[in-house]
N, C-alpha and C. Protein backbone atom coordinates (compact mmCIF):
# COMPACT_ATOMS: atom_id res chain seq x y z
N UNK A 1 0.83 -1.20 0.00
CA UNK A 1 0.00 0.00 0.00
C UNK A 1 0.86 1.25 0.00
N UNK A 2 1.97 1.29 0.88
CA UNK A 2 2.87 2.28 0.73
C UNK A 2 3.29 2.87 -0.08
N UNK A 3 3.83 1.89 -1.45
CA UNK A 3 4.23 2.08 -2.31
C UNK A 3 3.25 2.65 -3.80
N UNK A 4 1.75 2.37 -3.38
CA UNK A 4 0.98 2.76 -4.26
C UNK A 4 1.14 4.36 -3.98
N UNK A 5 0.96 4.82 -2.56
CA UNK A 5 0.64 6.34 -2.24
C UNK A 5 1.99 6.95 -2.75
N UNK A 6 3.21 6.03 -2.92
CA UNK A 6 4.75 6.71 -3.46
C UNK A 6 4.56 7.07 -4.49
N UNK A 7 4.10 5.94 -5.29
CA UNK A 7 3.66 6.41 -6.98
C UNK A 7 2.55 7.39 -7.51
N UNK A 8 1.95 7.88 -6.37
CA UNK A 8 0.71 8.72 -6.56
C UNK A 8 1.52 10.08 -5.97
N UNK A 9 2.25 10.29 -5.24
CA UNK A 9 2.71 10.60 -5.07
C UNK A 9 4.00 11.96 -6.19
N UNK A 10 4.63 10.89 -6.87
CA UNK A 10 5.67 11.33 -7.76
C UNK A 10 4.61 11.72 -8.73
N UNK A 11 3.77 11.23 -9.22
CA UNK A 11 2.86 11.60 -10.12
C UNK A 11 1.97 12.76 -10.18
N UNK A 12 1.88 13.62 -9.10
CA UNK A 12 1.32 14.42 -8.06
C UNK A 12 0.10 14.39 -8.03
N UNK A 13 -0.43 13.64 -7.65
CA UNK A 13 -1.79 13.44 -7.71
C UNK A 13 -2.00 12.88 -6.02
N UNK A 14 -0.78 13.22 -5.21
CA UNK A 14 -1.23 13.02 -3.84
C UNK A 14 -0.25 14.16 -3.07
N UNK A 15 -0.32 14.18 -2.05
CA UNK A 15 0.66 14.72 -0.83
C UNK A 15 1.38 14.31 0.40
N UNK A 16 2.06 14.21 0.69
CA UNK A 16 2.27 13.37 2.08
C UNK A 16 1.58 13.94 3.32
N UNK A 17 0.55 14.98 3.26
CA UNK A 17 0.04 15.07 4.05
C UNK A 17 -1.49 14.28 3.77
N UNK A 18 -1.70 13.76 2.19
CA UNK A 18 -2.69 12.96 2.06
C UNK A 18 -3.19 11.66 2.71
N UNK A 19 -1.73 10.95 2.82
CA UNK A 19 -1.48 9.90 3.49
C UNK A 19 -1.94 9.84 4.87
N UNK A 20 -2.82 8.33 5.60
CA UNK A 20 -3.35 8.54 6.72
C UNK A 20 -1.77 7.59 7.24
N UNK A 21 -2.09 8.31 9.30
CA UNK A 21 -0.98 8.31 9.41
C UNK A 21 -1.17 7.00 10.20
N UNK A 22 -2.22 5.80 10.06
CA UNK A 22 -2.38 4.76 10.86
C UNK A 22 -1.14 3.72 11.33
N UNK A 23 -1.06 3.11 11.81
CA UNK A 23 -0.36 1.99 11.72
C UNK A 23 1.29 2.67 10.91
N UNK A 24 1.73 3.57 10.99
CA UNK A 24 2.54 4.76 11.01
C UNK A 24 2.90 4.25 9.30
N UNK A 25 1.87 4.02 8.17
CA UNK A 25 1.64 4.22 6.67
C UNK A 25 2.27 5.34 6.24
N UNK A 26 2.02 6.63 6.98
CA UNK A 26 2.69 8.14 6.39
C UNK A 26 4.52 7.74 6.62
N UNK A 27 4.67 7.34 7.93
CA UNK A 27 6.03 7.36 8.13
C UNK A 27 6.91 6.08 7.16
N UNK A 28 6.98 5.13 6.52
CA UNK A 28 6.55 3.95 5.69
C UNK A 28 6.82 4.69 4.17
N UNK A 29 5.55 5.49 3.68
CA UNK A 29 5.73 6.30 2.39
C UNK A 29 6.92 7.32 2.59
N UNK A 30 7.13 8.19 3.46
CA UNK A 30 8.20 9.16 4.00
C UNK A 30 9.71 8.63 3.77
N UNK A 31 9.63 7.52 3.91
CA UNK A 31 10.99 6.50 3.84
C UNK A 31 11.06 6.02 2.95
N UNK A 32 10.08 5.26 2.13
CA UNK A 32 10.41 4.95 0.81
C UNK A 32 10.44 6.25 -0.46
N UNK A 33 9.84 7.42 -0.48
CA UNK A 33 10.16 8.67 -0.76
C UNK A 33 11.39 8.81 -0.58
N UNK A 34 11.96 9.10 0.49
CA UNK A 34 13.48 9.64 1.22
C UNK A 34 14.47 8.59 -0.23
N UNK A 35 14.26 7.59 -0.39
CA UNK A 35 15.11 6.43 -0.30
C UNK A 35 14.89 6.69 -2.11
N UNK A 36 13.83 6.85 -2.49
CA UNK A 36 13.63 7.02 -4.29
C UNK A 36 14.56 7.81 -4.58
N UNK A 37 14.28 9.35 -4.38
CA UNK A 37 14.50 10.31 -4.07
C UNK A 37 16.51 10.65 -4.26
N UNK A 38 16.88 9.28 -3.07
CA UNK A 38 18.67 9.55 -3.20
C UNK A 38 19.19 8.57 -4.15
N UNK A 39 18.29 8.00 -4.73
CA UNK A 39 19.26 6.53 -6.02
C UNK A 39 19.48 7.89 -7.03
């Protein structure tokens, strides 16, 4: 699921403040973001 909101994400069709922050999902997308982001 994380990785769907990453790709919605880069695509901008989301925000990281879109992301709910359950089961810490926001923090999850935040890290795999961080991690795209430095390759």
């Amino acid at each position: 699921m994380a990785a769907v909101y990453v790709s919605l994400i880069q695509k901008g069709l989301k925000t990281i403040e879109d992301v709910p922050t359950y089961q810490g999902m926001r923090n999850q997308v935040q890290e795999l973001l961080n991690s795209v982001k430095e390759s």
